[in-house]
Protein backbone atom coordinates (compact mmCIF):
# COMPACT_ATOMS: atom_id res chain seq x y z
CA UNK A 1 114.50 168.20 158.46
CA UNK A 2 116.10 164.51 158.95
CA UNK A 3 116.40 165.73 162.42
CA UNK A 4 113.04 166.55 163.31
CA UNK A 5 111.28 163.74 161.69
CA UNK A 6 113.96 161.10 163.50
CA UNK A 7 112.63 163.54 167.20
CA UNK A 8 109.01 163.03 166.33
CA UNK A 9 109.70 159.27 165.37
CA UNK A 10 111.55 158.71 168.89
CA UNK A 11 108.32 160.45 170.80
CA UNK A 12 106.01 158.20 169.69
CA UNK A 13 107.71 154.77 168.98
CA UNK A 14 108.75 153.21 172.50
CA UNK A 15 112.10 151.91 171.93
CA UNK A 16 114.45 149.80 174.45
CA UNK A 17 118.22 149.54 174.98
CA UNK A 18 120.54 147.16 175.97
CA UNK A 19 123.90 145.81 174.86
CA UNK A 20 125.12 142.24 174.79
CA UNK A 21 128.90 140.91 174.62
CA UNK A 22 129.76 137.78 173.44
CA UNK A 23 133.29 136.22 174.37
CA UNK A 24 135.35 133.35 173.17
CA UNK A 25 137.26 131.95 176.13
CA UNK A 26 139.96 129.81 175.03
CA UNK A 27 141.16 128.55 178.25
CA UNK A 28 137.49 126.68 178.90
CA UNK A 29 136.88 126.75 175.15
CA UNK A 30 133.28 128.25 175.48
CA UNK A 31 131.17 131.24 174.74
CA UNK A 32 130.68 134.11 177.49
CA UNK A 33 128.04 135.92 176.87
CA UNK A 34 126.63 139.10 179.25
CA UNK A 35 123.86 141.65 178.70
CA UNK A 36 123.07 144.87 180.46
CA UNK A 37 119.83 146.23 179.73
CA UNK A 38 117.33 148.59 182.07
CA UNK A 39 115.16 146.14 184.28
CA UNK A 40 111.88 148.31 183.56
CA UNK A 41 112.50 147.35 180.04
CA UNK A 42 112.78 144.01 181.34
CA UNK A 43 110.31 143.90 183.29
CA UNK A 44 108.15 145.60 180.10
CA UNK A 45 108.93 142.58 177.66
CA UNK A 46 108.48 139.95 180.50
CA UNK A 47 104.66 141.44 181.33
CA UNK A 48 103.77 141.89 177.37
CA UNK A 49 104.61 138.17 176.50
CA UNK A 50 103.21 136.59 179.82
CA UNK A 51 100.63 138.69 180.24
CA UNK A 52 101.31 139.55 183.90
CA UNK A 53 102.27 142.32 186.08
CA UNK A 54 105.77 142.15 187.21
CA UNK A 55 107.61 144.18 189.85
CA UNK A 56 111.38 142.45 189.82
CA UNK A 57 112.34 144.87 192.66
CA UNK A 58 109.61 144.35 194.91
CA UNK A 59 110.65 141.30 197.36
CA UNK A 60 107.23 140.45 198.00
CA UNK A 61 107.80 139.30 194.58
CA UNK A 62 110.53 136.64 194.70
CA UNK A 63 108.01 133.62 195.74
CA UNK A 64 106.64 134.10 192.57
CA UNK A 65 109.66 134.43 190.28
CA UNK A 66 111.73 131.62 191.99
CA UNK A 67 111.37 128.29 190.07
């Protein structure tokens, strides 16, 4: 029963994945820190909080999305 109510709860909630390492390096005595996540999701988050469409592959992009 768990099963099929955490199947029907994972069709209709969108969730996102990524993972994120954090590193001491004690030769430079900082913080490393790297994520990996799925550049649609990215892309997803970016467009929902700015309100734009955003295509981080497309090159005709890049004018846009450079500072």
């Amino acid at each position: 029963m768990l099963q099929l109510i955490t199947s029907i709860f994972a069709l209709i909630h969108p969730f996102f994945v990524s993972v994120t390492e954090i590193r001491h390096n004690e030769k430079t005595k900082s913080l490393e820190i790297s994520s990996k996540l799925f550049f649609d999701d990215f892309e997803h988050a970016l467009g929902a909080n700015y309100k734009q469409k955003l295509d981080i592959l497309n090159p005709s992009e890049k004018r846009r999305l450079d500072p």
